[in-house]
Protein backbone atom coordinates (compact mmCIF):
# COMPACT_ATOMS: atom_id res chain seq x y z
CA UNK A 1 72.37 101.49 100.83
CA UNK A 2 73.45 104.95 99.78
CA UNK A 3 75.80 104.87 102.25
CA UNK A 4 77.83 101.12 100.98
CA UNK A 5 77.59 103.02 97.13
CA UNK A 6 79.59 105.63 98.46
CA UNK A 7 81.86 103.43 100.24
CA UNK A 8 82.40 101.21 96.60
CA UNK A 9 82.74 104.16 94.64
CA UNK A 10 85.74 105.37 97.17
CA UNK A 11 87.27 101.44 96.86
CA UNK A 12 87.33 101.93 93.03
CA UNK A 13 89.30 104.78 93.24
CA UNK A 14 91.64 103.12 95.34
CA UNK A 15 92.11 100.50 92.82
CA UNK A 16 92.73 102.99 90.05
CA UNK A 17 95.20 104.64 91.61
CA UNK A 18 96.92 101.12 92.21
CA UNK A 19 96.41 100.39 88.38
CA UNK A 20 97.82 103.16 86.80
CA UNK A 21 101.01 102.84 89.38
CA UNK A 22 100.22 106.46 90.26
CA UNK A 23 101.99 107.48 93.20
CA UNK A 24 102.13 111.28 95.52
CA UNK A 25 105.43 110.54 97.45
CA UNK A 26 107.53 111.72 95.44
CA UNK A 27 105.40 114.12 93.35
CA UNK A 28 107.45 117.34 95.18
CA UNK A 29 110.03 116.54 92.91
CA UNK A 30 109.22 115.52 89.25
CA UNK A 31 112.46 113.92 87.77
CA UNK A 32 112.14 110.97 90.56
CA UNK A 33 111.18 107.73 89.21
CA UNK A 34 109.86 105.51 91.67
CA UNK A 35 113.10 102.92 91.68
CA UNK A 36 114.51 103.08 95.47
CA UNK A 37 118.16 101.89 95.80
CA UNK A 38 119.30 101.49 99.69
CA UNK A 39 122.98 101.55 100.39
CA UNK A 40 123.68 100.17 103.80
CA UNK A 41 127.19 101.65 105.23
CA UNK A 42 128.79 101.44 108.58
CA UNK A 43 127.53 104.83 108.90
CA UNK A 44 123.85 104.35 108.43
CA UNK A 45 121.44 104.01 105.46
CA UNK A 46 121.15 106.18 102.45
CA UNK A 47 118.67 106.28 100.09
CA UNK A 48 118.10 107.38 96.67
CA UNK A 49 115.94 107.50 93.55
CA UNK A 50 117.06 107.71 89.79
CA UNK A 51 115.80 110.61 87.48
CA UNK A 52 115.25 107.81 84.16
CA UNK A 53 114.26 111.17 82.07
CA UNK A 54 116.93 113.35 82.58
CA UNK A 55 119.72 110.42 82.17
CA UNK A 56 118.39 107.39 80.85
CA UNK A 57 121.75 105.75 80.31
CA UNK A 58 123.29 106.49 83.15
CA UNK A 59 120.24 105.79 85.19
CA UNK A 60 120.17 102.00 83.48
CA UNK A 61 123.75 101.37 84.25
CA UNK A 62 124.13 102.14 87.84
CA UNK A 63 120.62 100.57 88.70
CA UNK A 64 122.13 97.09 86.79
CA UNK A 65 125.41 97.73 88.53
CA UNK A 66 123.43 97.60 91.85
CA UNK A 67 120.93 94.67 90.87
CA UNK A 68 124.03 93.19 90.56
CA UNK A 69 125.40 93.65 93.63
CA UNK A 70 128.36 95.75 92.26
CA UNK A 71 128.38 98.44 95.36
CA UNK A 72 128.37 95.54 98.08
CA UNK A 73 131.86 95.65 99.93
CA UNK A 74 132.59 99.05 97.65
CA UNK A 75 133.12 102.63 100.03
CA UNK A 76 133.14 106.03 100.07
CA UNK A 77 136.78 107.11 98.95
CA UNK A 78 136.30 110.89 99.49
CA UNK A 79 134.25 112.62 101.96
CA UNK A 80 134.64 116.43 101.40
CA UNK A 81 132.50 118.54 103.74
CA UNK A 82 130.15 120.82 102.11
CA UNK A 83 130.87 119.67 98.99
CA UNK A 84 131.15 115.54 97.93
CA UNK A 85 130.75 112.14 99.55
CA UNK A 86 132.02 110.22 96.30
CA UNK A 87 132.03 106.47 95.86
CA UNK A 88 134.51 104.51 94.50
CA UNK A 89 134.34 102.65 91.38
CA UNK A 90 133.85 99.46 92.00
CA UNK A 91 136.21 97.89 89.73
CA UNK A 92 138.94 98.56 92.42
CA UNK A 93 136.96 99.55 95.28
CA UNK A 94 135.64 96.46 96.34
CA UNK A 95 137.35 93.72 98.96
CA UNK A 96 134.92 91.05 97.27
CA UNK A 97 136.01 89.60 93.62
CA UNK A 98 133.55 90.10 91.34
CA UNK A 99 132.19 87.65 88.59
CA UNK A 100 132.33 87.71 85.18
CA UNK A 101 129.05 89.23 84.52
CA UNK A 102 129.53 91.72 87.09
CA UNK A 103 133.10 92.89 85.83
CA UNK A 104 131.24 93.16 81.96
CA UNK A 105 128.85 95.81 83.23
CA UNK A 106 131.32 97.73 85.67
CA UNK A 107 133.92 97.56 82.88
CA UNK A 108 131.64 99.71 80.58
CA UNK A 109 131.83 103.18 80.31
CA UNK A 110 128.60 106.04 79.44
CA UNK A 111 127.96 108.88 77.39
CA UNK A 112 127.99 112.23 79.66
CA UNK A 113 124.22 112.82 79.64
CA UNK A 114 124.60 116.61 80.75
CA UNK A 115 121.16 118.35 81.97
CA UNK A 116 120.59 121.96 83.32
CA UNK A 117 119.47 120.12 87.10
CA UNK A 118 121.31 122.07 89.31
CA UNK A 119 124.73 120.55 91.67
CA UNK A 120 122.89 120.89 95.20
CA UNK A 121 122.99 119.16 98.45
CA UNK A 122 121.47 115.74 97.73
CA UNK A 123 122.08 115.38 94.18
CA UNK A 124 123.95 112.45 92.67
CA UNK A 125 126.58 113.17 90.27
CA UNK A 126 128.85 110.74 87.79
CA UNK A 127 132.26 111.10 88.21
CA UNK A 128 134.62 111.06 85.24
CA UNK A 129 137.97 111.36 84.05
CA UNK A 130 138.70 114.68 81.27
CA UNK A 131 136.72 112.75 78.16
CA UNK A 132 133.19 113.11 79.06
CA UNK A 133 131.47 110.29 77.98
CA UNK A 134 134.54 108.28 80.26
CA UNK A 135 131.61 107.79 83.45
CA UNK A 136 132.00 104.58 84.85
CA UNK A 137 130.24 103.41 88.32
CA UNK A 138 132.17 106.40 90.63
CA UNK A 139 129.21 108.54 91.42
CA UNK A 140 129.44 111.60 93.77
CA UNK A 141 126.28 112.82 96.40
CA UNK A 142 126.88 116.62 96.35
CA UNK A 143 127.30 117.92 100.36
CA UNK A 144 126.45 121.20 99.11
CA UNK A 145 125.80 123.60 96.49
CA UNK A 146 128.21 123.24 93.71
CA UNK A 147 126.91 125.34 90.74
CA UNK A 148 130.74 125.06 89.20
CA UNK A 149 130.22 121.53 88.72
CA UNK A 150 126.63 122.30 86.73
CA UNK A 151 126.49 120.75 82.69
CA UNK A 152 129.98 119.42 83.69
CA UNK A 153 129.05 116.55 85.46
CA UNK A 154 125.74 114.15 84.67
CA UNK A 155 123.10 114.51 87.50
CA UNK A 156 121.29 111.22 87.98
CA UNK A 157 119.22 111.16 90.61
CA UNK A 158 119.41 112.61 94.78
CA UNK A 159 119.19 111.08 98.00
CA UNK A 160 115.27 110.79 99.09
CA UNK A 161 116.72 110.01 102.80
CA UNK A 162 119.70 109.63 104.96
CA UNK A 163 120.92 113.06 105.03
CA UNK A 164 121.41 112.65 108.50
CA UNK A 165 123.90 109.21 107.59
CA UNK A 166 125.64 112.25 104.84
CA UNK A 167 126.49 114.36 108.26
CA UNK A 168 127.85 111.97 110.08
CA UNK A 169 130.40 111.21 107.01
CA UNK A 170 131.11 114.86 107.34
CA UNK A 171 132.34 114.88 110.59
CA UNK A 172 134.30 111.81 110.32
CA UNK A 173 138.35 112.53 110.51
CA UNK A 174 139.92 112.61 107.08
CA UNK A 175 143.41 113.85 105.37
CA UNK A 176 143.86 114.90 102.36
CA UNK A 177 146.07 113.14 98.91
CA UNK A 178 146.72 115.67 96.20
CA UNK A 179 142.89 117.40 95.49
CA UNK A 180 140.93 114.87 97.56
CA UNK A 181 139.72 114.99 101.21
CA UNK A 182 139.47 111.07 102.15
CA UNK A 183 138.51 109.18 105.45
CA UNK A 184 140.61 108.13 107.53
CA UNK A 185 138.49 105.31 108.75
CA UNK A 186 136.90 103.14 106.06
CA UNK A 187 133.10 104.05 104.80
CA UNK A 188 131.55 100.49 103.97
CA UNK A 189 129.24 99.83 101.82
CA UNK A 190 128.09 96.53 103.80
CA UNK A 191 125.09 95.77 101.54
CA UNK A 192 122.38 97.26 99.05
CA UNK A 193 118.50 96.44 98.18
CA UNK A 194 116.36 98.13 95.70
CA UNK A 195 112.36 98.30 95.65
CA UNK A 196 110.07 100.15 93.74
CA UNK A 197 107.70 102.53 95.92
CA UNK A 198 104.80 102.46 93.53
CA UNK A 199 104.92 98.45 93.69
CA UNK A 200 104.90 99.03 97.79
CA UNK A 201 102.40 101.68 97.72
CA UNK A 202 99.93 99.26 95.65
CA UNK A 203 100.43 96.03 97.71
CA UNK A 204 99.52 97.91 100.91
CA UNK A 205 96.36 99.29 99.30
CA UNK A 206 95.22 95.76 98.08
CA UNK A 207 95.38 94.72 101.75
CA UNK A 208 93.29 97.61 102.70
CA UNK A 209 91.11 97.39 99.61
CA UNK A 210 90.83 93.63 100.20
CA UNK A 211 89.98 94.09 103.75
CA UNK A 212 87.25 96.78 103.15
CA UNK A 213 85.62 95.61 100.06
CA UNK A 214 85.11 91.88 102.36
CA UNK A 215 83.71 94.22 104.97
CA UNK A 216 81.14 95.84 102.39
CA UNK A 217 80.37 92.43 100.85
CA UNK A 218 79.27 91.84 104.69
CA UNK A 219 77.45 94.95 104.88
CA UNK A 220 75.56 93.90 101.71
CA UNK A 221 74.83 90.13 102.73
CA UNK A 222 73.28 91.44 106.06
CA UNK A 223 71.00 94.70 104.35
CA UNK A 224 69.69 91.79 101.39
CA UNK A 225 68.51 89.74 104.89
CA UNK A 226 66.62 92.49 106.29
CA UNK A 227 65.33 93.33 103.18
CA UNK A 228 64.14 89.69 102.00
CA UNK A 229 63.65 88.30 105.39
């Protein structure tokens, strides 16, 4: 008996942590929220999460932009080794038309929501013309350490995987037009999909939680026979 009280009290923790939406995967790095965007290129995957506390705004228009479907048929414009893989904005860097509530969101432009997180390999960056609150849906993932580009540029979130999808853009051919280093061969964006890891974390613990709490409601039924038999 003490044995199934130990095993309940270990399936209500397991619940709790499911409750709350507590999560350790990506507690390394505390400006991740647990929104997962997937961008699916000709080159491979990349993945990334948003940091919602650090730049709110910006963090709520590119996640709508991609709910949307904005990125599909966008690309990378500018590979620059060591230092950028930017994306285009998708306003002209799509070969699919967009609708009209897709050009309302992609037409708007966001405050500069500039942070002291540092410009390092991984991080995602807005790009923006000279005013800077003129950030539209360009965004940048930073090939290297950039500490020039630090309170210039607003950080947003960082690629959580697919760095080895970011080397293989790097050694792609390129050529350069005025200041930027481009591909020669197109970078697709074929398709995107978003989840929430907390959300995934949970449903796979209610399987197991399901699973073992029928398995102790088993273990019960049979011990109340022995006992009352």
């Amino acid at each position: 008996m003490a044995v199934l009280l130990r095993r309940a009290a270990a399936l209500l923790v397991v619940a709790a942590v499911c409750a709350d939406g507590a999560s350790t995967f990506y507690s390394s790095d505390p400006n991740l929220g647990s929104a997962r965007v997937v961008f699916q290129t000709n080159f491979g995957d990349i993945e990334f999460g948003f940091f919602p506390h650090v730049a709110p705004k910006t963090v709520e228009h590119i996640f709508k932009l991609v709910r949307l479907g904005c990125y599909i048929t966008n690309h990378f414009f500018r590979v620059d080794k060591g230092f950028v893989a930017q994306v285009a904005d998708v306003m002209s860097g799509r070969t699919a038309p967009m609708n009209e509530e897709q050009k309302k969101e992609a037409e708007k432009t966001i405050v500069g929501e500039f942070s002291s997180v540092k410009h390092v390999r991984g991080i995602l960056s807005m790009g923006r013309h000279s005013d800077p609150d003129s950030a539209g849906s360009s965004f940048s993932i930073l090939l290297g350490n950039s500490p020039h580009l630090d309170g210039q540029y607003a950080v947003f979130g960082r690629v959580t995987k697919g760095d080895d999808t970011l080397t293989k853009l790097e050694r792609l051919p390129t050529r350069r037009e005025g200041i930027f280093v481009m591909p020669i061969e197109r970078i697709n964006i074929l398709s995107t999909y978003y989840y929430d890891i907390d959300l995934e974390s949970c449903e796979a613990e209610k399987s197991i939680l399901r699973r073992r709490l029928s398995e102790s409601a088993s273990e019960v039924e049979r011990w109340r026979r022995k006992c009352f038999a």
